[in-house]
Protein backbone atom coordinates (compact mmCIF):
# COMPACT_ATOMS: atom_id res chain seq x y z
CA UNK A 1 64.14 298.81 -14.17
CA UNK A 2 64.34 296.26 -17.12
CA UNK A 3 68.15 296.66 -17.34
CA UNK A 4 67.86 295.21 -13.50
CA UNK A 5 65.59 292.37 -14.02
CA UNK A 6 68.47 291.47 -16.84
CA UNK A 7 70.68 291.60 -14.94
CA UNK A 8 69.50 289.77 -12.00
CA UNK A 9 68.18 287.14 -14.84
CA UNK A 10 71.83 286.86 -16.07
CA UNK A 11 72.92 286.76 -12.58
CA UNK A 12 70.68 284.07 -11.46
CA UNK A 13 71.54 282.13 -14.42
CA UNK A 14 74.92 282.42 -14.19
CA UNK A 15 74.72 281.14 -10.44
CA UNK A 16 72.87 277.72 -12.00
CA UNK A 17 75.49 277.10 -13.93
CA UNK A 18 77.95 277.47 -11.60
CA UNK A 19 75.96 274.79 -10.12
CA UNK A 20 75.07 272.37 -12.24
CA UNK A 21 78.86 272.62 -13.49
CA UNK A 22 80.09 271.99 -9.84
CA UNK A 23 77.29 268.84 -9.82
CA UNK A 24 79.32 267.79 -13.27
CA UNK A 25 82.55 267.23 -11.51
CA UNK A 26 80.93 265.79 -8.49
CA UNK A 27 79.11 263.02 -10.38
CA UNK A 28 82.45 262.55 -12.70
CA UNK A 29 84.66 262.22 -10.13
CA UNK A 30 81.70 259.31 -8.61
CA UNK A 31 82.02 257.96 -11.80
CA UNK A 32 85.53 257.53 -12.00
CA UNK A 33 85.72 256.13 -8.46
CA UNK A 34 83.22 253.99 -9.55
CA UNK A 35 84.50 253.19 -12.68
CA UNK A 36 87.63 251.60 -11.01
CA UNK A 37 85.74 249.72 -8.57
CA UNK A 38 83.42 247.84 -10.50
CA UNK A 39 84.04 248.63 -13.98
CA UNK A 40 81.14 250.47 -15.93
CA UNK A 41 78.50 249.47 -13.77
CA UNK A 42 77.85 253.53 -12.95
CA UNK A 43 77.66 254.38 -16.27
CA UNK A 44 73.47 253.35 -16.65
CA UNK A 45 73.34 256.37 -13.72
CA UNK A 46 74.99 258.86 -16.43
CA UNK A 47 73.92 257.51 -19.45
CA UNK A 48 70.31 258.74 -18.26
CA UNK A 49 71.11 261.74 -18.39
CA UNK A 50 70.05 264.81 -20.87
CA UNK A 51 73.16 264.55 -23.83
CA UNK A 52 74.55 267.94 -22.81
CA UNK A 53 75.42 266.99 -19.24
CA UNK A 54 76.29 263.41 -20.01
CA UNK A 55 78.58 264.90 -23.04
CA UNK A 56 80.21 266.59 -19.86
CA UNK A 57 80.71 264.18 -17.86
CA UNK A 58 81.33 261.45 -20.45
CA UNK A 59 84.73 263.82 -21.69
CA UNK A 60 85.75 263.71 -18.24
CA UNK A 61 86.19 259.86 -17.93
């Protein structure tokens, strides 16, 4: 029974960060879009984000 709750942990996490890393290139490839239109305006929207996921989408631009 504890080997299943593991499991469906590390399933369930795995599934977030699926996620969040699909929400990384959705919001980089705003940013980029963005970027060309009106220069660096966007980049106050990433910059507020926690450092790991703005590290991610910062290395994308």
């Amino acid at each position: 029974m504890v080997d299943e709750m593991k499991r469906a942990q590390t399933e369930r996490q795995a599934a977030v960060n699926r996620a969040l890393d699909a929400l990384v290139e959705q919001v980089t490839a705003i940013a980029v879009k963005e970027r060309e239109k009106e220069g660096d305006v966007v980049r106050e929207v990433y910059e507020s984000l926690s450092g790991e996921w703005y590290n991610k989408i910062d290395k994308k631009i």
